[in-house]
Protein backbone atom coordinates (compact mmCIF):
# COMPACT_ATOMS: atom_id res chain seq x y z
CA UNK A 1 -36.95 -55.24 22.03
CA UNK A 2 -40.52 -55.91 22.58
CA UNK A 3 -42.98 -54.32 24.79
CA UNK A 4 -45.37 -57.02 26.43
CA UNK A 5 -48.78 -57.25 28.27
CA UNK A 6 -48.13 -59.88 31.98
CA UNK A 7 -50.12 -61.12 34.14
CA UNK A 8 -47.82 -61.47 37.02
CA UNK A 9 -48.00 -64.33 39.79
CA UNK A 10 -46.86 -63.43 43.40
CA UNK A 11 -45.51 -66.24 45.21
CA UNK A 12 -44.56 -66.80 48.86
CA UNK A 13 -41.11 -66.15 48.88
CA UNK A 14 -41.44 -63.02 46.94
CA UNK A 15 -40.61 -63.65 43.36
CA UNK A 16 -42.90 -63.77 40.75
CA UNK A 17 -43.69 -65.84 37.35
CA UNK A 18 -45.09 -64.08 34.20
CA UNK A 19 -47.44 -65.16 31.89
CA UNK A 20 -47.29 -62.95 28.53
CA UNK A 21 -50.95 -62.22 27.04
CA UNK A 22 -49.57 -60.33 24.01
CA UNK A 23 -47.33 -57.97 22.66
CA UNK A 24 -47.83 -54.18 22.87
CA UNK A 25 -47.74 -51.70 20.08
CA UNK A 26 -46.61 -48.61 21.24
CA UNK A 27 -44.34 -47.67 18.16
CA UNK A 28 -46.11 -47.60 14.54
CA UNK A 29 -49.36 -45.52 13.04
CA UNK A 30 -52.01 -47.09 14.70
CA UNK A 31 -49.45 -47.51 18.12
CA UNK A 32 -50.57 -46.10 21.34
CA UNK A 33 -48.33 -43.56 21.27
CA UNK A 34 -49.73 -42.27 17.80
CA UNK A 35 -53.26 -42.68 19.08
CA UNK A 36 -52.86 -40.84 22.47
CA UNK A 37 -49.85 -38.59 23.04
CA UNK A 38 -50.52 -36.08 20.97
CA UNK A 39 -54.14 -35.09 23.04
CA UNK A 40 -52.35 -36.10 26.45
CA UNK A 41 -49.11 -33.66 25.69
CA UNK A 42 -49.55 -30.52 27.73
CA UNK A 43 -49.04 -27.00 25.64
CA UNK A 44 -45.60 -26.90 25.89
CA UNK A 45 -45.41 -31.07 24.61
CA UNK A 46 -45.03 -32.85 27.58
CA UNK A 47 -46.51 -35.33 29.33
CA UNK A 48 -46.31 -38.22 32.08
CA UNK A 49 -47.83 -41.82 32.07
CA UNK A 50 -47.87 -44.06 35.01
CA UNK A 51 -47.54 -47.40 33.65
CA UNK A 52 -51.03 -48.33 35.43
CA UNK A 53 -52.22 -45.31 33.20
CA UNK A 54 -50.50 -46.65 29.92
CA UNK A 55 -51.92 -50.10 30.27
CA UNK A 56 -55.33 -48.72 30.92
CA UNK A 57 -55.29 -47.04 28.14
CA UNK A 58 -53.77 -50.48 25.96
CA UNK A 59 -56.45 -52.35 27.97
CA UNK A 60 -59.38 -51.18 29.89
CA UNK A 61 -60.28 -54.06 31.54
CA UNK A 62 -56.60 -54.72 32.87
CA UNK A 63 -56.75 -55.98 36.53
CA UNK A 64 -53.89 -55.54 39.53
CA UNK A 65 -52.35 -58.82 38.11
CA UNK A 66 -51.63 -57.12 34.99
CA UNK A 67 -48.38 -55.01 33.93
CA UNK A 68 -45.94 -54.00 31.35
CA UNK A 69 -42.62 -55.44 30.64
CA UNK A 70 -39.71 -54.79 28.10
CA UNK A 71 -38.49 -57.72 26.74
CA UNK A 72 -34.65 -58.05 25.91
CA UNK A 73 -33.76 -61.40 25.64
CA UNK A 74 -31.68 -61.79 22.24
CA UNK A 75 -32.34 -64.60 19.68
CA UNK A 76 -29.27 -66.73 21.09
CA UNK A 77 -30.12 -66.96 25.07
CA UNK A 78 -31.82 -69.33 26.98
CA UNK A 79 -33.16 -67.10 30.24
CA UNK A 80 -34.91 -64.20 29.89
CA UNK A 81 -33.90 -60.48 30.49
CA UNK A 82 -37.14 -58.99 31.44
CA UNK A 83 -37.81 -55.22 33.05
CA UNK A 84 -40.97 -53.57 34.09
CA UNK A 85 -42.29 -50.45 33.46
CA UNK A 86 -42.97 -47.76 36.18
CA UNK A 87 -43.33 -44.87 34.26
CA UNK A 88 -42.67 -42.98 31.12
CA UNK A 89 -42.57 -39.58 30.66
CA UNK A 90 -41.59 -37.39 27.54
CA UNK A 91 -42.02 -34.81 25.40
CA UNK A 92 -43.61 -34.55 21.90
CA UNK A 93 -42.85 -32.27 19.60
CA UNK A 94 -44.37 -31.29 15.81
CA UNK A 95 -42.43 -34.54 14.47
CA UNK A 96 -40.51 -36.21 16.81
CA UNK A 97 -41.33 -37.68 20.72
CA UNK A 98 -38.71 -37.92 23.58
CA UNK A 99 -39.73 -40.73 25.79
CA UNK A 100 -37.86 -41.50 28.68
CA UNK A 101 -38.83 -45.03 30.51
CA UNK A 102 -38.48 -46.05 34.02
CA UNK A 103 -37.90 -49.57 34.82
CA UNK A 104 -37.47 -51.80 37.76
CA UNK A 105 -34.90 -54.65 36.27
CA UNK A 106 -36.17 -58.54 36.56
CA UNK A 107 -33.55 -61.53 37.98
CA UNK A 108 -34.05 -64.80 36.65
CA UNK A 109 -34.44 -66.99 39.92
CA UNK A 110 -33.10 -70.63 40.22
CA UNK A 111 -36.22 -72.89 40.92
CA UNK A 112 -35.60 -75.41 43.13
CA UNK A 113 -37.45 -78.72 43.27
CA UNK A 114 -39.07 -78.26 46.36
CA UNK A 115 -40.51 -74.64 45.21
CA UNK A 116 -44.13 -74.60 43.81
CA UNK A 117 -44.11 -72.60 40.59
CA UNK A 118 -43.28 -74.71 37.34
CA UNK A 119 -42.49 -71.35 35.13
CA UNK A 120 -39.70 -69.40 35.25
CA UNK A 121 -39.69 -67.35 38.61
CA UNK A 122 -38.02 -63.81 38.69
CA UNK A 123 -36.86 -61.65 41.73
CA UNK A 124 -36.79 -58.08 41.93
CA UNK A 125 -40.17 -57.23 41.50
CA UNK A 126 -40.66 -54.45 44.38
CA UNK A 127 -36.56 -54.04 45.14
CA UNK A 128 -34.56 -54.41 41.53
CA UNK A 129 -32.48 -51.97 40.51
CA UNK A 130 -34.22 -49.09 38.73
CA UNK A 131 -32.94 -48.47 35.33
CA UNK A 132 -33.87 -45.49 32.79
CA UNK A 133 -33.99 -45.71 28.90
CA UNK A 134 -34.76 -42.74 26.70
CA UNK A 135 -35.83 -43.59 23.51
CA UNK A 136 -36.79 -41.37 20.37
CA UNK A 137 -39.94 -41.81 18.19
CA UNK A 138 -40.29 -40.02 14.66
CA UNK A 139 -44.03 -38.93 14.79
CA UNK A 140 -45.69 -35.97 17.09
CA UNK A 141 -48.27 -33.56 16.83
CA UNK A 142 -48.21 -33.01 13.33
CA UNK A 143 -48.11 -36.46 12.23
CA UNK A 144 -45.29 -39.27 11.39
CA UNK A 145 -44.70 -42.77 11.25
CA UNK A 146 -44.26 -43.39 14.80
CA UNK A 147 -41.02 -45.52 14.42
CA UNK A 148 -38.62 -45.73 16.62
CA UNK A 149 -35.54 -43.08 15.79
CA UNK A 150 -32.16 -42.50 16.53
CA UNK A 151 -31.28 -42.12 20.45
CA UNK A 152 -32.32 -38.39 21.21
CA UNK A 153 -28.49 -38.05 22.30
CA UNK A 154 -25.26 -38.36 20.85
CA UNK A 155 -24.57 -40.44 23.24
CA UNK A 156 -26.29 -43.07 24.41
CA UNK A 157 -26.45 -44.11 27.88
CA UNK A 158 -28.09 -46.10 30.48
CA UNK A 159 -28.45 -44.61 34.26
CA UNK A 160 -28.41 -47.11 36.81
CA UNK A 161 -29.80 -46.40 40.01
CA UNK A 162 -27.48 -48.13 42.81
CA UNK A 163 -29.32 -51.00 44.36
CA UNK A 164 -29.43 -51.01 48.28
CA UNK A 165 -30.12 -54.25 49.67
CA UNK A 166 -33.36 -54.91 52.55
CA UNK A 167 -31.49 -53.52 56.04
CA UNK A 168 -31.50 -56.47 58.08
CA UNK A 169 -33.30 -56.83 61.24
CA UNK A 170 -29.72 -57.41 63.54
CA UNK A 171 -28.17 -54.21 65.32
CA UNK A 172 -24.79 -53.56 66.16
């Protein structure tokens, strides 16, 4: 699992291709999560990032190109499984952090030879299914080592928002 810094390329059929600048470090001491949650949780620990916020604060001189992607391809595949961030939101307590991340979900595209774009395209950008991941970090207010912890519950699960497909333009 790695968190990434994109600059994304819009092309004319609505995909994109991404070019990864560099990983991020949200996880870890000197992560941005160590760095900034604890002054951005409210007084009762929580707190809200829009990912335009998050990679402002990874990056001030972003620009609208930019964004934030998970990374999930294993070791073993060829394509990549890619999601973007939306938004994270959370709550941060003397030791631990609750982060719960929303994601739009990347398609790997099939390029074909009359298309323009010689990198990998991907679909989905604006209407991929929405997915939600709640991760646990072992650092807060007091302190910690920021690394990523057990799953906040027992068990683990992945919400998938039901995709609905563009209405076409055709009555009945």
């Amino acid at each position: 699992m790695g968190f990434l810094i994109c600059r994304i390329h819009h092309l004319p059929a609505s995909g994109v291709t991404i070019e990864t600048r560099h990983p991020l470090a949200l996880a870890g001491p000197r992560g941005l999560f160590a760095r900034h949650l604890p002054e951005l949780a409210n007084e009762d620990g929580t707190w809200s990032l829009s990912a335009e916020d998050l990679l402002k604060m990874a990056e001030p001189n972003a620009t609208a190109s930019d964004a934030i992607l998970l990374e999930l391809t294993p070791q073993s595949r060829d394509g990549r499984i890619l999601y973007r961030l939306l938004e994270l939101s959370g709550r941060t307590m003397s030791l631990i952090t609750d982060a719960l991340f929303r994601f739009k979900v990347l398609s790997p595209v099939t390029v074909g030879e009359s298309a323009q774009a010689t990198e990998p395209c991907f679909s989905g950008w604006i209407d991929g299914p929405e997915r939600y991941e709640q991760l646990r970090l072992d650092g807060g207010v007091s302190g910690g080592q920021w690394a990523w912890g057990e799953s906040p519950s027992p068990v683990c699960a992945t919400v998938l928002a039901q995709h609905k497909p563009a209405a076409s333009g055709a009555s009945s």
